[in-house]
N, C-alpha and C. Protein backbone atom coordinates (compact mmCIF):
# COMPACT_ATOMS: atom_id res chain seq x y z
N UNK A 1 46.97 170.60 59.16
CA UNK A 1 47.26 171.96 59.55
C UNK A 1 47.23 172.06 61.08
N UNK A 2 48.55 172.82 61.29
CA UNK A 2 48.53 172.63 62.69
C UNK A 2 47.47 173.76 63.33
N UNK A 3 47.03 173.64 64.21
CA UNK A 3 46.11 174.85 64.98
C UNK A 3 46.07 175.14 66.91
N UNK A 4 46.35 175.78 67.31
CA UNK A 4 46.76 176.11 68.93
C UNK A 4 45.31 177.06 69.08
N UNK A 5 44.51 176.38 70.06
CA UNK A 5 43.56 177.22 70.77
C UNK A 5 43.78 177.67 72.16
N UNK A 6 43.54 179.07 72.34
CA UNK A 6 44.02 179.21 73.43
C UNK A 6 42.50 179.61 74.43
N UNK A 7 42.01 179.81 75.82
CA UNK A 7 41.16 179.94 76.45
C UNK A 7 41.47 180.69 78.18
N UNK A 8 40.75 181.45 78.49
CA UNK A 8 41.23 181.67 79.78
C UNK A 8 41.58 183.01 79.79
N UNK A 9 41.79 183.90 79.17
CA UNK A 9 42.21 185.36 79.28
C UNK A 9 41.27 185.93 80.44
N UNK A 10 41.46 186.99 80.47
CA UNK A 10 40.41 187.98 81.06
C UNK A 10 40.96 188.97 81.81
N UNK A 11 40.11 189.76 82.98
CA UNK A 11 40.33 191.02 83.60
C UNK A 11 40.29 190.68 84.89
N UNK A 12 41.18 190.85 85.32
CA UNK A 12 41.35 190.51 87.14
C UNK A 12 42.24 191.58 87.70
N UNK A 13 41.80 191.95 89.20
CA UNK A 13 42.47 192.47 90.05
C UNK A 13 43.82 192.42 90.16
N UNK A 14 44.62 193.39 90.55
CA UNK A 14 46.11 192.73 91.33
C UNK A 14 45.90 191.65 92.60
N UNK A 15 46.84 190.70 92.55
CA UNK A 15 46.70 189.95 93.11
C UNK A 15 45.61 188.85 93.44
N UNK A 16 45.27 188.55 92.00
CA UNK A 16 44.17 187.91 91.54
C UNK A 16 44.93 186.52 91.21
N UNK A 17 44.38 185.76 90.52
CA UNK A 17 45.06 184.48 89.96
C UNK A 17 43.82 184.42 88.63
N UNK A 18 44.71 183.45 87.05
CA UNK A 18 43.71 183.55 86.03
C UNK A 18 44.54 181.80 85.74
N UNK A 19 44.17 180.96 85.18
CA UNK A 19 44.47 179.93 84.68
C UNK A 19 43.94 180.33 82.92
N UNK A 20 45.34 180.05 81.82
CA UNK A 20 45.07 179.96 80.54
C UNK A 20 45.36 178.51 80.19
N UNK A 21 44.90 177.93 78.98
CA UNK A 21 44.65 176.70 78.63
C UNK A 21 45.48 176.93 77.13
N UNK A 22 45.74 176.01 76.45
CA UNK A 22 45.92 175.85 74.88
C UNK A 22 45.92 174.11 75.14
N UNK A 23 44.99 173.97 73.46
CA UNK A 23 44.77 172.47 72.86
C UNK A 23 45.14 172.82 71.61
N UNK A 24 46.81 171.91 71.12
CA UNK A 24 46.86 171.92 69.92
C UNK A 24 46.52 170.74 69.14
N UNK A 25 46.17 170.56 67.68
CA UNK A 25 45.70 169.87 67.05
C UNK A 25 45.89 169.58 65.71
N UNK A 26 45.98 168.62 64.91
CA UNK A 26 46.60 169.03 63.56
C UNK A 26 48.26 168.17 63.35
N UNK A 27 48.76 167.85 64.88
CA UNK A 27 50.03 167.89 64.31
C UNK A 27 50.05 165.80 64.80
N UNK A 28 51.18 165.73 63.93
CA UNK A 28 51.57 164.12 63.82
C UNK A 28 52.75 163.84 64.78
N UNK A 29 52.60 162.92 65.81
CA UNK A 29 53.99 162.59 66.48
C UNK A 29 54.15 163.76 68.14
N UNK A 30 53.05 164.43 67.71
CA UNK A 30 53.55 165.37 69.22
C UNK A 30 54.34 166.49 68.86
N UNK A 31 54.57 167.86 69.81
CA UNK A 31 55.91 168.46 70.02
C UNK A 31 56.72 167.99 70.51
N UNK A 32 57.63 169.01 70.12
CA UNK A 32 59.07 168.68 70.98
C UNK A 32 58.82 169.90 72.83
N UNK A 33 58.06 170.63 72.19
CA UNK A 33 58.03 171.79 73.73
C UNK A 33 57.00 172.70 73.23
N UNK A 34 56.29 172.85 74.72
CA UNK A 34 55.02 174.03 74.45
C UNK A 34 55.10 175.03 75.55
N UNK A 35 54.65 176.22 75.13
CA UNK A 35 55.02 176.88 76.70
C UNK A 35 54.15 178.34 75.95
N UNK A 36 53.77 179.14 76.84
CA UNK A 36 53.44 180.64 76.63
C UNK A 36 54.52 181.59 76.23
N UNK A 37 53.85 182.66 75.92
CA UNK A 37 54.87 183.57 75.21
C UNK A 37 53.69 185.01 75.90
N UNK A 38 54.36 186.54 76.19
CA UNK A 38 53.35 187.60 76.06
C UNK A 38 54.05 188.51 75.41
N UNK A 39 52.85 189.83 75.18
CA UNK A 39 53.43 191.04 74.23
C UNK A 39 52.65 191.64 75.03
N UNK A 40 53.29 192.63 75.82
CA UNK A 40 52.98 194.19 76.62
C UNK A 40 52.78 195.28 75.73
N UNK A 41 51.77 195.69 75.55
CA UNK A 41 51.87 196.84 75.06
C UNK A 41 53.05 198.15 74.39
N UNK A 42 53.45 197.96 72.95
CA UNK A 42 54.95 198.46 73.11
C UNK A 42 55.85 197.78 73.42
N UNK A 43 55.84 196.44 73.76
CA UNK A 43 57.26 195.60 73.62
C UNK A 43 57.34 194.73 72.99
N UNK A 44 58.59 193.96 72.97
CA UNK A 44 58.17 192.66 71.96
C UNK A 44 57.74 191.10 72.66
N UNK A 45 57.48 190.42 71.80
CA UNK A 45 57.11 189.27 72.55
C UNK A 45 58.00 188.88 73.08
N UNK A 46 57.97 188.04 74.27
CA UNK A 46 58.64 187.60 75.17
C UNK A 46 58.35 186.19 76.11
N UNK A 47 59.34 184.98 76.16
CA UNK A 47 58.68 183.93 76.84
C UNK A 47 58.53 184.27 78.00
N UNK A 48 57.28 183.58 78.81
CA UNK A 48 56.85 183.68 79.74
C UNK A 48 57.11 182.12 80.69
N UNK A 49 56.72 181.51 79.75
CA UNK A 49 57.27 179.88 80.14
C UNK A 49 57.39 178.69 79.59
N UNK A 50 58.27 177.89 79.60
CA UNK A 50 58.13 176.74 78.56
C UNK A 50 58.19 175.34 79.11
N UNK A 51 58.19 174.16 78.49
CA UNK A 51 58.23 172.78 79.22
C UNK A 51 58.33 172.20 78.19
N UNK A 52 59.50 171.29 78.14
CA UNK A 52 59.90 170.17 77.43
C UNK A 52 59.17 169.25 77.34
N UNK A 53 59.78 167.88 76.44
CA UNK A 53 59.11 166.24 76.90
C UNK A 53 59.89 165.90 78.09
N UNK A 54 61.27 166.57 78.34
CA UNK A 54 61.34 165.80 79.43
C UNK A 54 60.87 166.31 80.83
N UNK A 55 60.31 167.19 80.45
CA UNK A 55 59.29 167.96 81.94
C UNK A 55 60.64 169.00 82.54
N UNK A 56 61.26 169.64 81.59
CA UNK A 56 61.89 170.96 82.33
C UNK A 56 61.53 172.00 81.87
N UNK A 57 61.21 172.69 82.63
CA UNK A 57 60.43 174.36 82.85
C UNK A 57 61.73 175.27 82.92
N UNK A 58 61.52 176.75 81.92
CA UNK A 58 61.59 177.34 81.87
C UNK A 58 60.68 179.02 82.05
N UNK A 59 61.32 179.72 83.28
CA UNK A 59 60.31 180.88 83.17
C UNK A 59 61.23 181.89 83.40
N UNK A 60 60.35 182.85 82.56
CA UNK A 60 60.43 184.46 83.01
C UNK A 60 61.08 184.87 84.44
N UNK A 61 62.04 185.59 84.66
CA UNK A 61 62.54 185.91 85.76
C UNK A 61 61.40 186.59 86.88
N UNK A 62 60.72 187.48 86.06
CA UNK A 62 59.89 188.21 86.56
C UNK A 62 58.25 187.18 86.64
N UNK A 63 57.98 186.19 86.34
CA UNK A 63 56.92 185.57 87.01
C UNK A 63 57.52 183.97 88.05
N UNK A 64 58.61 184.30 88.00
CA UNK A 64 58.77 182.96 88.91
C UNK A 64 58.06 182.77 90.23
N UNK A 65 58.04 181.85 90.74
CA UNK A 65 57.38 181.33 92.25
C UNK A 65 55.90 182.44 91.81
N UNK A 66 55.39 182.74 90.82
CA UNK A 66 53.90 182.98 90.90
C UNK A 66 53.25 182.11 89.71
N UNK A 67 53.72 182.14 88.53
CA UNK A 67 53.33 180.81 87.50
C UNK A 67 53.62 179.61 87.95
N UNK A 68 52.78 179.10 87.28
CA UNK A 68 53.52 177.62 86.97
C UNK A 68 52.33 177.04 85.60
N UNK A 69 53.54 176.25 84.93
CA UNK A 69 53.05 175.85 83.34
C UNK A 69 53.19 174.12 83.85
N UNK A 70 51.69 173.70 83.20
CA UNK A 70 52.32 172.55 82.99
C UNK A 70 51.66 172.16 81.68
N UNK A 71 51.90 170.68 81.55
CA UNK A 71 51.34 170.06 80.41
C UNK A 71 50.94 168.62 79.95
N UNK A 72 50.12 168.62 79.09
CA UNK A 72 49.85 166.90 79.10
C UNK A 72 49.88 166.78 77.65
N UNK A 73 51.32 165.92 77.75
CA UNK A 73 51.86 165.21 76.09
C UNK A 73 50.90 164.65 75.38
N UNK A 74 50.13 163.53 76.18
CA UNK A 74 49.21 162.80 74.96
C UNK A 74 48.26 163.49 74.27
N UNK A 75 47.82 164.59 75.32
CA UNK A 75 46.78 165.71 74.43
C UNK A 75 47.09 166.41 73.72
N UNK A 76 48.33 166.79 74.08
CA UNK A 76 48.91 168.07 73.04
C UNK A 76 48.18 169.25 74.03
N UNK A 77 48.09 169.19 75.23
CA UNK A 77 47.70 170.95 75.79
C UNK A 77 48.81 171.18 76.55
N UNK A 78 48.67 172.25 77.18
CA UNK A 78 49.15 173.06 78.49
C UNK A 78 49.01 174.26 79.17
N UNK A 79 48.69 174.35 80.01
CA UNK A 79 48.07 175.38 80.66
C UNK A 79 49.25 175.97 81.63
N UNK A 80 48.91 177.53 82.19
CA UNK A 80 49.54 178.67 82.42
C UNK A 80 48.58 178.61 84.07
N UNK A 81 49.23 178.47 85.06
CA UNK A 81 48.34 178.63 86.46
C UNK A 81 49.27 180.50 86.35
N UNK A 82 48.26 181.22 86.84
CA UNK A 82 49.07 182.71 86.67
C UNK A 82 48.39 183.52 88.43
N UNK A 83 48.87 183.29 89.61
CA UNK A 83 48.83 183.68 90.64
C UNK A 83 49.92 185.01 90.98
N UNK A 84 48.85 185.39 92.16
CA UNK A 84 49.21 187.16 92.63
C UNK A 84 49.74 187.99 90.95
N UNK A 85 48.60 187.47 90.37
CA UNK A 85 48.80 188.72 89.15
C UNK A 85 49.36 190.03 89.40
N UNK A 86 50.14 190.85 88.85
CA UNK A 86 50.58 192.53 88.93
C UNK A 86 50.25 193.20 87.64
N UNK A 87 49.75 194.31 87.84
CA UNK A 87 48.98 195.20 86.95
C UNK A 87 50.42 194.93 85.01
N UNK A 88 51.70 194.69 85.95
CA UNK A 88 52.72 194.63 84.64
C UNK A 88 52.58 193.44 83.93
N UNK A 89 51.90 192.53 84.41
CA UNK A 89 51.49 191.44 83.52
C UNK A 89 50.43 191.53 82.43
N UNK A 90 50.00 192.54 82.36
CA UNK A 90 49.14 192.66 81.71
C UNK A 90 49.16 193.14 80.00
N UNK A 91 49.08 191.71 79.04
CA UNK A 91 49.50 191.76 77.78
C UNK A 91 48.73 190.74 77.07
N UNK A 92 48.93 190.43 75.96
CA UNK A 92 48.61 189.29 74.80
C UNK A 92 49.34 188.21 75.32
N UNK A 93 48.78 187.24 75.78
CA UNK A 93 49.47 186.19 75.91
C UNK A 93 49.27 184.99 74.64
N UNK A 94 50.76 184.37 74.23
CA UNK A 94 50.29 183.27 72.94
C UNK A 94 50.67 181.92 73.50
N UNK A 95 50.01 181.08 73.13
CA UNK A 95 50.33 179.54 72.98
C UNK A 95 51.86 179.14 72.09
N UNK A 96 52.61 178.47 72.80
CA UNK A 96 53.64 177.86 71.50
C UNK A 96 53.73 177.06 71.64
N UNK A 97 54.11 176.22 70.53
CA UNK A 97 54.19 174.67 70.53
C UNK A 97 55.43 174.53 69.41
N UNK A 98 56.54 173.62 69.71
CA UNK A 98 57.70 173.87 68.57
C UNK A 98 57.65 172.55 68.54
N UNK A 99 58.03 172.19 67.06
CA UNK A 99 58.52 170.61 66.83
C UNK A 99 59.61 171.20 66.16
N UNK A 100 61.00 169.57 66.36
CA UNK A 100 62.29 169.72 65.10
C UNK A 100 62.16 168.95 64.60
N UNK A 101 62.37 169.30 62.87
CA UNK A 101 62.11 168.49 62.00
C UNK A 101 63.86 168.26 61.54
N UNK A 102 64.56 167.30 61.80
CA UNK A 102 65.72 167.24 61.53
C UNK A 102 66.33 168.19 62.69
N UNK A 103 67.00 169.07 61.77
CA UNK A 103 67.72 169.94 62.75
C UNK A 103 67.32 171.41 62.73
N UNK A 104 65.61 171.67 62.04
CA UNK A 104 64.82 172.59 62.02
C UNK A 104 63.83 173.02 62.94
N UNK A 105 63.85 173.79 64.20
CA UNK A 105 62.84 173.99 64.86
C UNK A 105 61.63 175.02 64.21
N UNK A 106 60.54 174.17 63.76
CA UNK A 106 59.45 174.86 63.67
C UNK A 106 58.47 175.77 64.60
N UNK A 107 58.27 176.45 64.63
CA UNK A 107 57.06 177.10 65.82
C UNK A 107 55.39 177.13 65.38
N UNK A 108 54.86 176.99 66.50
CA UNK A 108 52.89 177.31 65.72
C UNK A 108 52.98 177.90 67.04
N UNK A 109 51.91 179.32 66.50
CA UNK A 109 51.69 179.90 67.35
C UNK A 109 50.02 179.84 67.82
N UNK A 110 49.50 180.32 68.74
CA UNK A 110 48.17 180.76 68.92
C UNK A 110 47.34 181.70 68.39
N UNK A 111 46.49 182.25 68.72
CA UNK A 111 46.15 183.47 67.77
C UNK A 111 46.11 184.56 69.39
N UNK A 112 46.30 184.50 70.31
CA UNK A 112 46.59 185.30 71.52
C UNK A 112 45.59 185.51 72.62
N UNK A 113 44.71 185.71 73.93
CA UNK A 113 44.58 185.86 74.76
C UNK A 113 44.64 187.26 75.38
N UNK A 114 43.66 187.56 76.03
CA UNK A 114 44.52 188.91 76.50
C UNK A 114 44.10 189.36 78.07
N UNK A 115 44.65 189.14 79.08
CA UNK A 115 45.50 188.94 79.69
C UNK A 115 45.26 190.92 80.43
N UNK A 116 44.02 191.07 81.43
CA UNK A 116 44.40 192.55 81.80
C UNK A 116 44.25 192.48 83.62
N UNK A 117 45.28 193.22 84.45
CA UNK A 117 45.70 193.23 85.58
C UNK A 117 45.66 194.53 86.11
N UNK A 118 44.15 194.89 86.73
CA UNK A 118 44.03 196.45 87.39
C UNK A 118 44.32 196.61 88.56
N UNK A 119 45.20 197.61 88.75
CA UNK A 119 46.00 197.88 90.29
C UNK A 119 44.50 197.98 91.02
């Protein structure tokens, strides 16, 4: 059974910085890509950032040049560096981790983080 722990949430200032963590576990062979995901209050979830095996990043328009995701394959983690926080960041953040099984992308999610940014 696959399982994603996530660590690192909390309450910080604007223009604070928070580092989140996830260790997944459970799964055979690795992912194919792990990256964060958040849910704002009233919206829907939304990626925040992702990273391949072959080490290409994907982010959010709105956290670029202040995140950065990285990750370490053999462990199965990856962590969220989250600098000059803004009060609009402030949501549930989840762990994802996708494997394809054939030509099926599976997802495991985290159980969420939360993630608060006071002006």
């Amino acid at each position: 059974q696959v399982q994603l722990a996530e660590s690192g949430g909390g309450l910080v200032q604007a223009g604070g910085s928070l580092k989140l963590s996830c260790a997944a576990s459970g799964i055979r062979g690795g992912f194919d890509a792990m990256g964060w995901f958040r849910r704002a209050p009233g919206k829907q979830r939304r990626l925040v950032a992702s990273v391949d095996n072959g080490g290409t990043t994907t982010y959010a328009d709105s956290v670029k040049g202040r995140f950065t995701i990285s990750r370490d394959i053999a462990k199965n983690t990856v962590s969220l560096q989250m600098n000059n926080l803004k009060p609009e960041d402030t949501a549930v953040y989840y762990c994802n981790a996708r494997k394809r099984y054939s030509s099926v992308d599976e997802d495991y999610w985290g159980q969420g983080t939360q993630v608060t940014v006071s002006s």
